[in-house]
N, C-alpha and C. Protein backbone atom coordinates (compact mmCIF):
# COMPACT_ATOMS: atom_id res chain seq x y z
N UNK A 1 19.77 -23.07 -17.58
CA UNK A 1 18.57 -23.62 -18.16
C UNK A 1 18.86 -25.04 -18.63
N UNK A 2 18.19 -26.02 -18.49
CA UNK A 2 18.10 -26.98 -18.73
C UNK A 2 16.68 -27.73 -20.08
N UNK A 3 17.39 -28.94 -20.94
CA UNK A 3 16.42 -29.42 -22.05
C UNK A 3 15.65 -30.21 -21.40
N UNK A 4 14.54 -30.77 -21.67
CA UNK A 4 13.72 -31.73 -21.16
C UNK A 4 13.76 -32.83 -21.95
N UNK A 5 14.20 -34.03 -21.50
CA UNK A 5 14.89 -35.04 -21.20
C UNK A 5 13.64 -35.99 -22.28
N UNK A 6 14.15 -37.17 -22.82
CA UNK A 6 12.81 -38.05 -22.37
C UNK A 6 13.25 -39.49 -22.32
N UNK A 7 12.51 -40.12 -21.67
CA UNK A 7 13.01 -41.47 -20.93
C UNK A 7 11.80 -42.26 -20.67
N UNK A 8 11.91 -42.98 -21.32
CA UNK A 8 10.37 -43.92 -21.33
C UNK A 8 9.00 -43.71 -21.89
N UNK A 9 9.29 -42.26 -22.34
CA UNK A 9 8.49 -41.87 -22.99
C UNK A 9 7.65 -40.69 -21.99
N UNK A 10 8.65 -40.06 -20.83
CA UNK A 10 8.45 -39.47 -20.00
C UNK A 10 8.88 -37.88 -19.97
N UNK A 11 8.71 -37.38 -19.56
CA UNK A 11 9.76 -36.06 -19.78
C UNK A 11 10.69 -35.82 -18.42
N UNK A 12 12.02 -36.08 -18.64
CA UNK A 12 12.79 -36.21 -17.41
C UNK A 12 13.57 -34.86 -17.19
N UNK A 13 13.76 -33.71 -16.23
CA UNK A 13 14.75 -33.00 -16.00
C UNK A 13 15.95 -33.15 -14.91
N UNK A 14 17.29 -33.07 -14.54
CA UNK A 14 17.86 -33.08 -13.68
C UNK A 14 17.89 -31.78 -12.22
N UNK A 15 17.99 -32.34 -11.52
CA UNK A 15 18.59 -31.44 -10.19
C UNK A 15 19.62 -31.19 -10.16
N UNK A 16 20.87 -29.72 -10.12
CA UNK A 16 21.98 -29.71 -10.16
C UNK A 16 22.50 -30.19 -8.32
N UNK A 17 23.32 -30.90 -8.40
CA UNK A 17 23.81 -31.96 -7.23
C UNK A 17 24.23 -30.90 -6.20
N UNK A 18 24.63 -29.82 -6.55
CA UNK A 18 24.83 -28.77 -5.40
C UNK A 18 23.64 -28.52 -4.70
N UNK A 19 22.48 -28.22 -5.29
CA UNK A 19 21.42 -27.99 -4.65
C UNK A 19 20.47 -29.21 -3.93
N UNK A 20 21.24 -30.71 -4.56
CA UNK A 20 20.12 -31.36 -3.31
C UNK A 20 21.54 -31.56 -2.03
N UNK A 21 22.80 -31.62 -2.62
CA UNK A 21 23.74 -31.28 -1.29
C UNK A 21 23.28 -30.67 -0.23
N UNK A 22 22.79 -28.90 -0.64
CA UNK A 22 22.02 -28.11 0.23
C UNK A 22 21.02 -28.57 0.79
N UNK A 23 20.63 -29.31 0.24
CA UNK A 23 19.36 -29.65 1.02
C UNK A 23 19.07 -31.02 1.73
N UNK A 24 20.38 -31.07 1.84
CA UNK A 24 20.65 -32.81 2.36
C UNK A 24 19.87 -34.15 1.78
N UNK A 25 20.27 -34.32 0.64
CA UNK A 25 19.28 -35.58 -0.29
C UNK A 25 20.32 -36.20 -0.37
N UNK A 26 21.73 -35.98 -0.51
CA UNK A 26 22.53 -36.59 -1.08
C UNK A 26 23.08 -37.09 0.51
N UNK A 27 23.53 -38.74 0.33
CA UNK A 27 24.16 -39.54 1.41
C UNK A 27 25.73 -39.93 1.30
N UNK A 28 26.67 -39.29 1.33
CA UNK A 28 28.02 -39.39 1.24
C UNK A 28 28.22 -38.48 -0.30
N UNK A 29 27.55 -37.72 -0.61
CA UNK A 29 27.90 -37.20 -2.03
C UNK A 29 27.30 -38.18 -3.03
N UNK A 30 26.57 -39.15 -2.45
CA UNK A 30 25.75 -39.61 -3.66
C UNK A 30 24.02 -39.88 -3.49
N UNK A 31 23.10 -39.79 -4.71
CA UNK A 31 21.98 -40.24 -4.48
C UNK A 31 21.84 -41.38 -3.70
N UNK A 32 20.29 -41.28 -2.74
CA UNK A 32 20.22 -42.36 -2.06
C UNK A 32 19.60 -43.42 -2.74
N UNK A 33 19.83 -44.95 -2.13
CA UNK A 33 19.64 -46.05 -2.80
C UNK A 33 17.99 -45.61 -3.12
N UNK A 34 17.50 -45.39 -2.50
CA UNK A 34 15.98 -44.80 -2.88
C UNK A 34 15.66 -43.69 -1.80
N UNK A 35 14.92 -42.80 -2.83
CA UNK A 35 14.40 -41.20 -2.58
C UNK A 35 12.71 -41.19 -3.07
N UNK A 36 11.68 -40.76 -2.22
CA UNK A 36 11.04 -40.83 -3.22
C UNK A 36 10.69 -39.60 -3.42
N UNK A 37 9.87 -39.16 -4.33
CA UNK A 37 9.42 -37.67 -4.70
C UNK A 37 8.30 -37.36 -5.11
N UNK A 38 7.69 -36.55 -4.92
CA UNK A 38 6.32 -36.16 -5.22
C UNK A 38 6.39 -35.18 -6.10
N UNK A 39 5.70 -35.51 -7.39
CA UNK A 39 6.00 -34.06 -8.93
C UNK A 39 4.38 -33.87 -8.71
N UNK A 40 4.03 -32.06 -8.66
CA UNK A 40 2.49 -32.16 -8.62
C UNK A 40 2.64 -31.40 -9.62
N UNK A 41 1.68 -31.43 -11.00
CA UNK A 41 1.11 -30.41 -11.72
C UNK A 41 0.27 -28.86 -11.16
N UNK A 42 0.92 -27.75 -11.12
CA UNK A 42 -0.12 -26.85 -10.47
C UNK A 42 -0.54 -25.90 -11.32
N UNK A 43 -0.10 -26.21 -12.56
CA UNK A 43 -0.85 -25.35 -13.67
C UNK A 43 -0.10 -25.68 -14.62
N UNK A 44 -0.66 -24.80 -15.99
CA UNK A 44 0.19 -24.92 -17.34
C UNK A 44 1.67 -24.44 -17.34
N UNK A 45 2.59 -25.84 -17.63
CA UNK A 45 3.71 -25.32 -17.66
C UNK A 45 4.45 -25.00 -16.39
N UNK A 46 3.64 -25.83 -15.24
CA UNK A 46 4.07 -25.24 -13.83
C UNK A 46 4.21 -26.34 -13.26
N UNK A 47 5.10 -26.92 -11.96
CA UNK A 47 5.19 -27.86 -11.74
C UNK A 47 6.00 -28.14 -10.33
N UNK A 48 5.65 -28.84 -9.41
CA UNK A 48 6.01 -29.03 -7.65
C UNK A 48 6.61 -30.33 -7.75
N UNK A 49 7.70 -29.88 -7.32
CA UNK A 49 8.93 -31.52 -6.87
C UNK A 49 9.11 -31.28 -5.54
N UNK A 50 8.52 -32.64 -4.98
CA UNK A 50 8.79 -32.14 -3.59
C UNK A 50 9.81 -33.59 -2.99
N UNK A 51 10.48 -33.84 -2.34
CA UNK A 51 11.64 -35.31 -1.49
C UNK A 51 10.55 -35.37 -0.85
N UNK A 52 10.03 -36.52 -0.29
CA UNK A 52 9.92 -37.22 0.80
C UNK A 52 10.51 -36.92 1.64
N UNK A 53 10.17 -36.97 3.21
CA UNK A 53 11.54 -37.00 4.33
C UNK A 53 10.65 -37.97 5.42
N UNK A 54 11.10 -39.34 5.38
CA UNK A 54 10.75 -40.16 6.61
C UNK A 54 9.43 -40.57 6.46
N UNK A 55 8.90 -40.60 5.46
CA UNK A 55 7.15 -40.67 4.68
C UNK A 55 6.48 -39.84 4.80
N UNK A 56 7.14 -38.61 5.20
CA UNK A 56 6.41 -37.01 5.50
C UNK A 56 6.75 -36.03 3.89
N UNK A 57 5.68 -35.80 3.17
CA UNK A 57 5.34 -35.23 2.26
C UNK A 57 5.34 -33.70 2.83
N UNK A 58 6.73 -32.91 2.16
CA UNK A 58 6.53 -31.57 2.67
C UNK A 58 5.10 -30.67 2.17
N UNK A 59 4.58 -29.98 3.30
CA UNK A 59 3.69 -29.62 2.78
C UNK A 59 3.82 -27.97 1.65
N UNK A 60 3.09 -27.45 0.65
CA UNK A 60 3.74 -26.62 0.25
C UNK A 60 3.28 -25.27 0.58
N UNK A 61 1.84 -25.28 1.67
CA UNK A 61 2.33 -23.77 1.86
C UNK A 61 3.26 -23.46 3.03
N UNK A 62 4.22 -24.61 3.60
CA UNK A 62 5.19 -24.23 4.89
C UNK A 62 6.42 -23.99 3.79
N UNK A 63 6.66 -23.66 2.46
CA UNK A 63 7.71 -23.41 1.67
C UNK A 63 8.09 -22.00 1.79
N UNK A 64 9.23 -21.58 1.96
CA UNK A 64 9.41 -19.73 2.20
C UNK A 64 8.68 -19.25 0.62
N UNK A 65 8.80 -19.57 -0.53
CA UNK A 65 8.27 -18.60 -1.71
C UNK A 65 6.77 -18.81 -1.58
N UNK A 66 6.23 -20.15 -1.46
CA UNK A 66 4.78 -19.70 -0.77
C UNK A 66 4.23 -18.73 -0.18
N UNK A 67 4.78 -18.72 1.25
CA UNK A 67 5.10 -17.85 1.93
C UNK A 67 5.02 -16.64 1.61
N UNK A 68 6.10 -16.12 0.85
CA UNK A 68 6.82 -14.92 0.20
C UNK A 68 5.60 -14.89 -0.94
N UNK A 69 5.04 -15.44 -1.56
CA UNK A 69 4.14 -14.99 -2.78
C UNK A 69 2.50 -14.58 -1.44
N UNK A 70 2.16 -15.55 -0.92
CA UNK A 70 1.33 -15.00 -0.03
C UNK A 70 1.62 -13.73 0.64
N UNK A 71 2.88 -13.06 0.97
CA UNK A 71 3.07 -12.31 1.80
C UNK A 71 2.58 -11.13 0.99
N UNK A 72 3.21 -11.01 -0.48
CA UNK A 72 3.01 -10.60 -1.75
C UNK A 72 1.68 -10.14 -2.23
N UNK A 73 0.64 -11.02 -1.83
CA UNK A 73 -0.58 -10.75 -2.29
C UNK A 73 -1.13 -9.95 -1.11
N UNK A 74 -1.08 -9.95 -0.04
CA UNK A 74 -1.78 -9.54 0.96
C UNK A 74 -1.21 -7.95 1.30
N UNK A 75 0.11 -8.04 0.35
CA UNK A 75 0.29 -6.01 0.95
C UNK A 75 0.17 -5.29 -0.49
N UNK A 76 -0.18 -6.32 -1.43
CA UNK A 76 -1.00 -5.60 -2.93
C UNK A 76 -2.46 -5.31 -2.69
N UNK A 77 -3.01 -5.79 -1.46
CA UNK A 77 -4.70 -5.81 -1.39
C UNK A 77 -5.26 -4.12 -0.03
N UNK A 78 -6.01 -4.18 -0.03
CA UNK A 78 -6.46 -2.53 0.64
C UNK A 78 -7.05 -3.43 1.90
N UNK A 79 -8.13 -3.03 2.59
CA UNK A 79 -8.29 -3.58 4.11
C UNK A 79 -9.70 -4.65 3.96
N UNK A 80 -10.25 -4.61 2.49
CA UNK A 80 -11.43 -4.98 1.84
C UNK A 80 -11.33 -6.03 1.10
N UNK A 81 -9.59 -6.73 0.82
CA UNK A 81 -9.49 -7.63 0.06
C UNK A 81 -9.04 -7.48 -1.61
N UNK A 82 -9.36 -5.96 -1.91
CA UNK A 82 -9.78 -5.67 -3.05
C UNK A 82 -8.17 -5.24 -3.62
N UNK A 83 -7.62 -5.85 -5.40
CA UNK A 83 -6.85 -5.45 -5.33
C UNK A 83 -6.00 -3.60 -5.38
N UNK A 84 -5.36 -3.32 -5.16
CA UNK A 84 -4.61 -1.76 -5.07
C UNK A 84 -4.41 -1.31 -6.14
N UNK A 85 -4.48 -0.29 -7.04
CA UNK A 85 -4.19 0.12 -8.16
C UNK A 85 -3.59 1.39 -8.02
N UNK A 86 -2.52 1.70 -8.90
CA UNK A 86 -1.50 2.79 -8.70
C UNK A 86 -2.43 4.33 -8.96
N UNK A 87 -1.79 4.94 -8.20
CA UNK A 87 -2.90 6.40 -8.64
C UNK A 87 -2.07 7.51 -10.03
């Protein structure tokens, strides 16, 4: 868990460096001279960081937990849409 930061009067958190490794952000083991990033608000307390790649803004329902939460809702629902309730 991480504190929330503040910096300019901003609220700043870090990325642990293993995980943008994984995800190839990092250029020789270090941040690139510039990255840019897209932070979207998607509710209270909720929040989308997305890299840039090549001026292509990932989109977020091609994300696997998207995905996986959509997959989620659709085998909680009956053939009507309606949600399932335990008997």
């Amino acid at each position: 868990m991480q504190t929330l930061q503040k910096k300019s009067g901003s609220g700043v958190v870090t990325i642990p460096k293993d995980d943008l490794e994984r995800d190839e952000i990092l250029e020789d083991g270090a941040l690139p001279a510039e990255q840019n990033v897209v932070v979207d608000r998607l509710g209270r307390r909720v929040y989308l960081v997305r890299f840039v790649d090549d001026t292509r803004i990932p989109e977020v329902e091609d994300t696997e937990v998207v995905e996986r939460f959509a997959a989620q809702r659709l085998m909680n629902q009956d053939a009507f849409g309606q949600s399932q309730t335990a008997d």
